[in-house]
PDB file of N, CA and C in Angstrom:
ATOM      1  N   UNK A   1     139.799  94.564 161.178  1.00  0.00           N
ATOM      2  CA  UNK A   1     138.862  94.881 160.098  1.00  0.00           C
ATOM      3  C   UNK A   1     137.910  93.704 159.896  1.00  0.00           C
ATOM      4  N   UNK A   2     136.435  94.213 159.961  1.00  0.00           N
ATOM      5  CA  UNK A   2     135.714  92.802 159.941  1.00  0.00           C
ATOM      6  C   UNK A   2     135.754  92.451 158.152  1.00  0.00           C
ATOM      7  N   UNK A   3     135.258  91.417 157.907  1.00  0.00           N
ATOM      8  CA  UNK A   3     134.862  91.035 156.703  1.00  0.00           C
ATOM      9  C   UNK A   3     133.480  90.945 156.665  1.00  0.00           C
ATOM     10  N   UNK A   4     133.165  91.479 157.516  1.00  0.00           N
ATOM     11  CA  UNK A   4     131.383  91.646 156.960  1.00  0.00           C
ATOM     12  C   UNK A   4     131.285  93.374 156.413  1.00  0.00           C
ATOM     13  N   UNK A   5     129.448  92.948 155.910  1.00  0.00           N
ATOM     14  CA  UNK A   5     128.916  94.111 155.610  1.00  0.00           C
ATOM     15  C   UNK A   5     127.420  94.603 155.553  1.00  0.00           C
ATOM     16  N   UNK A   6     127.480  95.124 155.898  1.00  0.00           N
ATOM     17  CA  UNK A   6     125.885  95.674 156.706  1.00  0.00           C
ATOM     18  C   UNK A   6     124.860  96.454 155.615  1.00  0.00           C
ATOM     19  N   UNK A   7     123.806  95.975 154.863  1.00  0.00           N
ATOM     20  CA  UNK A   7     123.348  96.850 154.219  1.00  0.00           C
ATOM     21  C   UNK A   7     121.723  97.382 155.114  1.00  0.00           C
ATOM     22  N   UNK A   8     121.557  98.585 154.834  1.00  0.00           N
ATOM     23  CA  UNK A   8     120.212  98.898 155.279  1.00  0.00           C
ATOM     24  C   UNK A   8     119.205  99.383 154.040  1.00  0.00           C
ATOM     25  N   UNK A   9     118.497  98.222 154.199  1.00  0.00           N
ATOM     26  CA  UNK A   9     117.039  98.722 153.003  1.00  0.00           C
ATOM     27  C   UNK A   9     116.463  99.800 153.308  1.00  0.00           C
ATOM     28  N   UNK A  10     116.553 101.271 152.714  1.00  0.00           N
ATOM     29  CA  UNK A  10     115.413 101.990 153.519  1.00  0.00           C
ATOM     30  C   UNK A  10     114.423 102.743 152.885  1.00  0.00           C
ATOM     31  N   UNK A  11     113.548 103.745 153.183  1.00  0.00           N
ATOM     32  CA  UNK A  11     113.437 104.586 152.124  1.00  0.00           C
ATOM     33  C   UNK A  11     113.351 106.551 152.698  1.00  0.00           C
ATOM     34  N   UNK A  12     112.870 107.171 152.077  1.00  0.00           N
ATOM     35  CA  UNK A  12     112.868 108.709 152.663  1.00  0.00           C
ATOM     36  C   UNK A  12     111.345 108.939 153.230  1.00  0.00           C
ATOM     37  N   UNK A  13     111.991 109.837 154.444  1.00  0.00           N
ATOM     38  CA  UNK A  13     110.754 110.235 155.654  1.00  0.00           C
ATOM     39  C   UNK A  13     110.006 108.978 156.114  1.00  0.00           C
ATOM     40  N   UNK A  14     111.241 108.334 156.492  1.00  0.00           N
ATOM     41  CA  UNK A  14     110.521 107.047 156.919  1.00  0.00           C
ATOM     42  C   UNK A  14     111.837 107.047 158.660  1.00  0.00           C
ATOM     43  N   UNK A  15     110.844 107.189 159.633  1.00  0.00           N
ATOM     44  CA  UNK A  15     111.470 107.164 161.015  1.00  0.00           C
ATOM     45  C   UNK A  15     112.458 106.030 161.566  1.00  0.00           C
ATOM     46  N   UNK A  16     111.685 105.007 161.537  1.00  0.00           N
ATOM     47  CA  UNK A  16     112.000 103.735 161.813  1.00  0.00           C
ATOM     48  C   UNK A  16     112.960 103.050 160.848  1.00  0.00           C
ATOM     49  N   UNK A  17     113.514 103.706 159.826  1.00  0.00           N
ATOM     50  CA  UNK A  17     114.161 103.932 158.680  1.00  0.00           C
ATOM     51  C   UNK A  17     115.938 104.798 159.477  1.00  0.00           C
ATOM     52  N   UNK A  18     115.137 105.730 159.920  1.00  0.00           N
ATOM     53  CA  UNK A  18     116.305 107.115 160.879  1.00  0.00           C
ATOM     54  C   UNK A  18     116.479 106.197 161.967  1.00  0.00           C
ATOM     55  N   UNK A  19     116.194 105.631 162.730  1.00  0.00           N
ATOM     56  CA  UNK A  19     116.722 105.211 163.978  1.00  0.00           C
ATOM     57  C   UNK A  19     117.358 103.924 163.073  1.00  0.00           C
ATOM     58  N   UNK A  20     117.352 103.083 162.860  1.00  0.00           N
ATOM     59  CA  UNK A  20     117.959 101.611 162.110  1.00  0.00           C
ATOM     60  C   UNK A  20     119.243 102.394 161.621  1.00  0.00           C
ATOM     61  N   UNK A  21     119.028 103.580 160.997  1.00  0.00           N
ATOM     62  CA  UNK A  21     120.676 104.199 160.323  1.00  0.00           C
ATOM     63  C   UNK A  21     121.697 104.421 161.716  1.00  0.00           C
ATOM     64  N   UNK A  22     120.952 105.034 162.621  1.00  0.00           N
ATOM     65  CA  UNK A  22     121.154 105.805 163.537  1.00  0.00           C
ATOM     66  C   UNK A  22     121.604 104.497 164.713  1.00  0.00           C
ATOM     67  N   UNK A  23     121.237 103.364 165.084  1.00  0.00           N
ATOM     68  CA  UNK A  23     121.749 102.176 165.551  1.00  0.00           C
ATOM     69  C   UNK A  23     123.000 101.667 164.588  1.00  0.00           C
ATOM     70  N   UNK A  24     123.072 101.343 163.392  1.00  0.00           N
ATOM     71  CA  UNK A  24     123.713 101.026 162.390  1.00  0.00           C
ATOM     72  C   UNK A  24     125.059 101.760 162.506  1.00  0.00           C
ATOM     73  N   UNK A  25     125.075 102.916 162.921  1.00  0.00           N
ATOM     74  CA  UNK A  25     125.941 104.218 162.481  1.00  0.00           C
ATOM     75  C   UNK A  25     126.682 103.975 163.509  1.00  0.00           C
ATOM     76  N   UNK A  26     126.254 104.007 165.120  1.00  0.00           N
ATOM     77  CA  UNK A  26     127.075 103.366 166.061  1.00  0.00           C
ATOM     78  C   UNK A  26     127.642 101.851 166.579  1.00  0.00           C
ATOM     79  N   UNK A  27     126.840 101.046 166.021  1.00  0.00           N
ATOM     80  CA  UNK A  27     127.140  99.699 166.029  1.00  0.00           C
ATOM     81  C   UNK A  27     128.489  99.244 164.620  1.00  0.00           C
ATOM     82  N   UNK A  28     127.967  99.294 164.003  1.00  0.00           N
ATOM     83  CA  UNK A  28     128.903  99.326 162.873  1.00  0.00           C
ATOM     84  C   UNK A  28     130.562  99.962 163.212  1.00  0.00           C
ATOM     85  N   UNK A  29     130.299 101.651 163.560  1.00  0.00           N
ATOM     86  CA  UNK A  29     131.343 102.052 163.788  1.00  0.00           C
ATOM     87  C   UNK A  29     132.093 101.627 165.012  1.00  0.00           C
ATOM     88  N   UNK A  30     131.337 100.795 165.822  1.00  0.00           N
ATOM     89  CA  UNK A  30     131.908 100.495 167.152  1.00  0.00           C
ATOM     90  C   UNK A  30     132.997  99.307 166.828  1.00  0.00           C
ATOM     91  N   UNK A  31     132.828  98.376 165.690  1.00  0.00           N
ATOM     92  CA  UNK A  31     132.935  97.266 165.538  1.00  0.00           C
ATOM     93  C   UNK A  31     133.847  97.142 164.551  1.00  0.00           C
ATOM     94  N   UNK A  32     133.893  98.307 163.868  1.00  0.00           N
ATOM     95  CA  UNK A  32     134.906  98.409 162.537  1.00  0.00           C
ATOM     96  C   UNK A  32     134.074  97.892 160.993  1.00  0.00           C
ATOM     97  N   UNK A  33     132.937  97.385 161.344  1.00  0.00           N
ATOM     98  CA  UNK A  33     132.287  96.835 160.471  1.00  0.00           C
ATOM     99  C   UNK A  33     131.355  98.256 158.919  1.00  0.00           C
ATOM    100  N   UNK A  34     132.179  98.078 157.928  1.00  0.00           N
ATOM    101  CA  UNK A  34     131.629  98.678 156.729  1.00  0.00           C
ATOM    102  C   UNK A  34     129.987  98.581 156.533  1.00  0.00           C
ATOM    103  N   UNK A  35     129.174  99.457 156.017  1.00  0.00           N
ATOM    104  CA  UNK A  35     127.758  99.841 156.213  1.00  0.00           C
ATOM    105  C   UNK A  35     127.418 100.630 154.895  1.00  0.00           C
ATOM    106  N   UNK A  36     126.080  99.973 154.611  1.00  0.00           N
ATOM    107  CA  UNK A  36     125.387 101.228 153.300  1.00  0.00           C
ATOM    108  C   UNK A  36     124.195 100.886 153.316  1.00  0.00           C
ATOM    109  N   UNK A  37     123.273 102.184 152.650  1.00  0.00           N
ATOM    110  CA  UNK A  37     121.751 102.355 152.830  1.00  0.00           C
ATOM    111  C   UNK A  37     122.090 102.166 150.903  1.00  0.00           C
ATOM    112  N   UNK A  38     120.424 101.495 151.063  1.00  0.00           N
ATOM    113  CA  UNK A  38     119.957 101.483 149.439  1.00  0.00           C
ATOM    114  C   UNK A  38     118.755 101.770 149.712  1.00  0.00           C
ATOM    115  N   UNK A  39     117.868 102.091 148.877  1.00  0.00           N
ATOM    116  CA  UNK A  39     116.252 103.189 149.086  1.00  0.00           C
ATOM    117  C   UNK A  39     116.263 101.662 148.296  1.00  0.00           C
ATOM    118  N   UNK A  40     114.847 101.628 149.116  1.00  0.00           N
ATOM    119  CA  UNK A  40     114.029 100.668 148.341  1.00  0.00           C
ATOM    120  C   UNK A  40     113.311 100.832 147.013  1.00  0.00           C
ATOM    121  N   UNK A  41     113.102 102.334 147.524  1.00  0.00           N
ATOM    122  CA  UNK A  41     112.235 102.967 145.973  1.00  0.00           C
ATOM    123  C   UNK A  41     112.872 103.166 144.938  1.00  0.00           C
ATOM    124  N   UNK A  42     113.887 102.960 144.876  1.00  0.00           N
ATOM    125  CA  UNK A  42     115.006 103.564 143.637  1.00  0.00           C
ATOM    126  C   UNK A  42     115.405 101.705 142.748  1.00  0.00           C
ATOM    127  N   UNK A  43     114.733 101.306 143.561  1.00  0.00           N
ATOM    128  CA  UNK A  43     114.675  99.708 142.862  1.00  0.00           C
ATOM    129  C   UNK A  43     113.829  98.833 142.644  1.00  0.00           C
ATOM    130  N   UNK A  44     113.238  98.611 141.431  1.00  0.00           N
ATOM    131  CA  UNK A  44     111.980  97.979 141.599  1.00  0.00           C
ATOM    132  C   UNK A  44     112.129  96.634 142.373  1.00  0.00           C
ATOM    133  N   UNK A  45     113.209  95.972 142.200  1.00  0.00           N
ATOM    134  CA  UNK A  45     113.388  94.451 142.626  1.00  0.00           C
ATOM    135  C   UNK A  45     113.448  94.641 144.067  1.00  0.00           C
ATOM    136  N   UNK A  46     114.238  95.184 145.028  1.00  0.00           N
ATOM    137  CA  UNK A  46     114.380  95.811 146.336  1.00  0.00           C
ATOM    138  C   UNK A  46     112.354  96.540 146.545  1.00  0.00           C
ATOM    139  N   UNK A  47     111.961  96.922 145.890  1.00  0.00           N
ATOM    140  CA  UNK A  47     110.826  97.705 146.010  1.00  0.00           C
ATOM    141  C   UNK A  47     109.605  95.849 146.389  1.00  0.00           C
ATOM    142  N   UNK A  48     109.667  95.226 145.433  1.00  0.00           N
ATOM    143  CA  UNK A  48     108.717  94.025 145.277  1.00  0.00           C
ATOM    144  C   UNK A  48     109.063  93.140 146.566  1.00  0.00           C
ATOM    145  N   UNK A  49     110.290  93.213 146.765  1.00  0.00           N
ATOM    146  CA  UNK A  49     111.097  92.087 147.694  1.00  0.00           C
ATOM    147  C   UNK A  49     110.426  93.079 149.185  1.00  0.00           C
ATOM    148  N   UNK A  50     111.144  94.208 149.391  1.00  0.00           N
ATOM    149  CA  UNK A  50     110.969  94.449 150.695  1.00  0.00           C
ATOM    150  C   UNK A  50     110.010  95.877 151.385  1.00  0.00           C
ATOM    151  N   UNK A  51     109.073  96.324 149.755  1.00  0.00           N
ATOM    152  CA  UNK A  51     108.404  97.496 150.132  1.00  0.00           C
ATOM    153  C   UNK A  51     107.824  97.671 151.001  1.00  0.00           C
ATOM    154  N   UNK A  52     107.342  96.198 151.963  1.00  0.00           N
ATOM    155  CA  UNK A  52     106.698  96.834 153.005  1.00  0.00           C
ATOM    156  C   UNK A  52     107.099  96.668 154.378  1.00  0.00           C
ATOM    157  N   UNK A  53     107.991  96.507 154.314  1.00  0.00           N
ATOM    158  CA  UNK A  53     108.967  96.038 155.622  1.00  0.00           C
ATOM    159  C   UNK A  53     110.227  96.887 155.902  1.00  0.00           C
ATOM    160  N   UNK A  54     110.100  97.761 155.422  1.00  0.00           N
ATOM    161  CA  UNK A  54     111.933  98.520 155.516  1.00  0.00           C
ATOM    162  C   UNK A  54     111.310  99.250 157.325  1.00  0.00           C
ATOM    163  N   UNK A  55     112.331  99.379 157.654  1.00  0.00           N
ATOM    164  CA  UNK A  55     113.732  99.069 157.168  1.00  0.00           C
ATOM    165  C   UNK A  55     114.542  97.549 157.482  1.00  0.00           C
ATOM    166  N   UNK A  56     115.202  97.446 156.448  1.00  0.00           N
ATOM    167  CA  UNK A  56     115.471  95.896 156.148  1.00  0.00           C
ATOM    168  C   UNK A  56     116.908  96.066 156.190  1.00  0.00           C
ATOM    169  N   UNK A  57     117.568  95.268 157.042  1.00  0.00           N
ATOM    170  CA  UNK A  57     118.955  95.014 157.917  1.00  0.00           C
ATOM    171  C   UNK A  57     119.383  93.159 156.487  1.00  0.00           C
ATOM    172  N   UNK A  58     120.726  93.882 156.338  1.00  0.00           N
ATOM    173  CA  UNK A  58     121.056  92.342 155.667  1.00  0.00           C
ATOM    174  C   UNK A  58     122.262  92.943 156.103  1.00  0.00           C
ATOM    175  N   UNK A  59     122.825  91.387 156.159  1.00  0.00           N
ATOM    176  CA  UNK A  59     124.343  91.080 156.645  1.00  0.00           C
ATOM    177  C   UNK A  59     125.143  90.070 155.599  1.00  0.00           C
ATOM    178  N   UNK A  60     125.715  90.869 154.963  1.00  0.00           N
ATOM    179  CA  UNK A  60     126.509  90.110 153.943  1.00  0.00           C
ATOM    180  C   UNK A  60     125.021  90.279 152.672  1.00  0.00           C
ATOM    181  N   UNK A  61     124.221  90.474 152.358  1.00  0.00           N
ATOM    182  CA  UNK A  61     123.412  90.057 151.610  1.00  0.00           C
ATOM    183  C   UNK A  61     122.570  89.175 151.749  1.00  0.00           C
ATOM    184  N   UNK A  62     121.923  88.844 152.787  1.00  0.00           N
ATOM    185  CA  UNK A  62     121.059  88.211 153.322  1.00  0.00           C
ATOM    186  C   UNK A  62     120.697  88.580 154.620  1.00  0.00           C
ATOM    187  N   UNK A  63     119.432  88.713 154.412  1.00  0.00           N
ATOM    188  CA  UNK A  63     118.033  89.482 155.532  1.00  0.00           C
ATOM    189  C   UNK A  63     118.615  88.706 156.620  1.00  0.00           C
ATOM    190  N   UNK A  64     118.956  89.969 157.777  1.00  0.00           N
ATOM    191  CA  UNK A  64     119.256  89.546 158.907  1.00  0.00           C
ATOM    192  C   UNK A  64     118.101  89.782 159.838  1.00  0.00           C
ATOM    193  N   UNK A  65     117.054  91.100 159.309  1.00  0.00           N
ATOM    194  CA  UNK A  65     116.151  90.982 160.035  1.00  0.00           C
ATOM    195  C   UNK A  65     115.819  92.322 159.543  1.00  0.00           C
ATOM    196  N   UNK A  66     114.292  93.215 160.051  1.00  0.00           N
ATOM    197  CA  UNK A  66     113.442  94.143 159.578  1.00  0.00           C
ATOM    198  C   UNK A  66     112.700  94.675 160.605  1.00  0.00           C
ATOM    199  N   UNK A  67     112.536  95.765 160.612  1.00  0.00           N
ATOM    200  CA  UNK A  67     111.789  96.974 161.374  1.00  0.00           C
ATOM    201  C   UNK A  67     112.689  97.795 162.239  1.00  0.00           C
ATOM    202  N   UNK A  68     113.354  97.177 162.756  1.00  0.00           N
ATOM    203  CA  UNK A  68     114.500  97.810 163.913  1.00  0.00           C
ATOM    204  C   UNK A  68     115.621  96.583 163.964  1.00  0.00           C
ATOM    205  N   UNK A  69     116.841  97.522 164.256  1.00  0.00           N
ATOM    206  CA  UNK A  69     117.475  96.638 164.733  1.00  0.00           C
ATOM    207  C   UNK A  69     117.477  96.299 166.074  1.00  0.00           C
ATOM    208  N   UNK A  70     118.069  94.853 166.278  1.00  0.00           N
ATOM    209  CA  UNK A  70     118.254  93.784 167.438  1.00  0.00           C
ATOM    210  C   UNK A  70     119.455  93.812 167.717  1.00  0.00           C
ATOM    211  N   UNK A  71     119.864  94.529 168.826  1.00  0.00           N
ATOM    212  CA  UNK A  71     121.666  95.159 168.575  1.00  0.00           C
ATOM    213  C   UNK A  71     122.757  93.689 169.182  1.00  0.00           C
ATOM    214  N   UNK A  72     121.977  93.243 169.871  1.00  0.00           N
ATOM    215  CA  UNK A  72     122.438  91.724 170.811  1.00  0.00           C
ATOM    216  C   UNK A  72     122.623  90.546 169.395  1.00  0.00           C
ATOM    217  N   UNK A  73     122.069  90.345 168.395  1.00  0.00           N
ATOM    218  CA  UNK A  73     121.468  89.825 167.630  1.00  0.00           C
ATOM    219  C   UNK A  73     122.364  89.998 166.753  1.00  0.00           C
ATOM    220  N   UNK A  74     122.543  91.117 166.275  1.00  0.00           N
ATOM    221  CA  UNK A  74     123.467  91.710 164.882  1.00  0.00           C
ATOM    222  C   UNK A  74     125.195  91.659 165.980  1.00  0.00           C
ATOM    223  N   UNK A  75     125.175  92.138 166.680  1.00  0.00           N
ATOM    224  CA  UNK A  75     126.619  91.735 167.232  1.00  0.00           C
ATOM    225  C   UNK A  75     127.235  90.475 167.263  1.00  0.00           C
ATOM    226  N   UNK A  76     126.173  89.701 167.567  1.00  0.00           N
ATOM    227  CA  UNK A  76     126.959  88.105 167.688  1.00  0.00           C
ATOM    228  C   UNK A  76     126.727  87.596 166.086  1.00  0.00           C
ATOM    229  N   UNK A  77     125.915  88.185 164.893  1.00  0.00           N
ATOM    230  CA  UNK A  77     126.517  87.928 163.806  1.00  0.00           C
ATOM    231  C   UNK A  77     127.615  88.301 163.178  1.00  0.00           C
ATOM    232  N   UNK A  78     128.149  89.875 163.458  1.00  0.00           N
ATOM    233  CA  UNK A  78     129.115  90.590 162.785  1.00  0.00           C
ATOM    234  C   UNK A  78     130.265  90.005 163.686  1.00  0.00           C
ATOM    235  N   UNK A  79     130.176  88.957 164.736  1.00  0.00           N
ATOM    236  CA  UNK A  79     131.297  88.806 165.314  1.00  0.00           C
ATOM    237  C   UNK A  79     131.836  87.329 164.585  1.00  0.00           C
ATOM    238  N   UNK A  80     130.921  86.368 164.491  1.00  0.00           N
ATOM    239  CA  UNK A  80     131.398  85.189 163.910  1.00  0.00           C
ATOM    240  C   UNK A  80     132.039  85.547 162.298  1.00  0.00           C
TER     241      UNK A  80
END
């Protein structure tokens, strides 16, 4: 069981939003690693911070990175 946790910033009818879940969904599950989406729009603070960049990848709570995921990248974090 990892001790990490994967959040995805995203928002609705947003593509690049669907594939990041859709990488997330198999990476995560490959790894044992726990995962959740928060809409950016449903938060103003999340909205100011990352409205124009979703979809926004944090690991543990801190921006691991934005637009797509980097699957090489996020593995060797969720592994340390």
């Amino acid at each position: 069981m990892s001790s990490h946790h994967v959040t995805l910033i995203t928002r609705a009818e947003c593509h690049s939003c669907e594939q990041a879940a859709a990488d997330l969904r198999r990476i995560c599950g490959e790894l044992g690693v726990p995962w959740s989406t928060e809409d950016v729009d449903a938060d103003p603070e999340l909205r100011a911070e990352y409205g124009d960049r979703v979809p926004v990848i944090l690991v543990d709570g801190v921006e691991h990175g934005y637009w797509s995921v980097e699957e090489g990248r996020l593995r060797r974090a969720l592994a340390e």
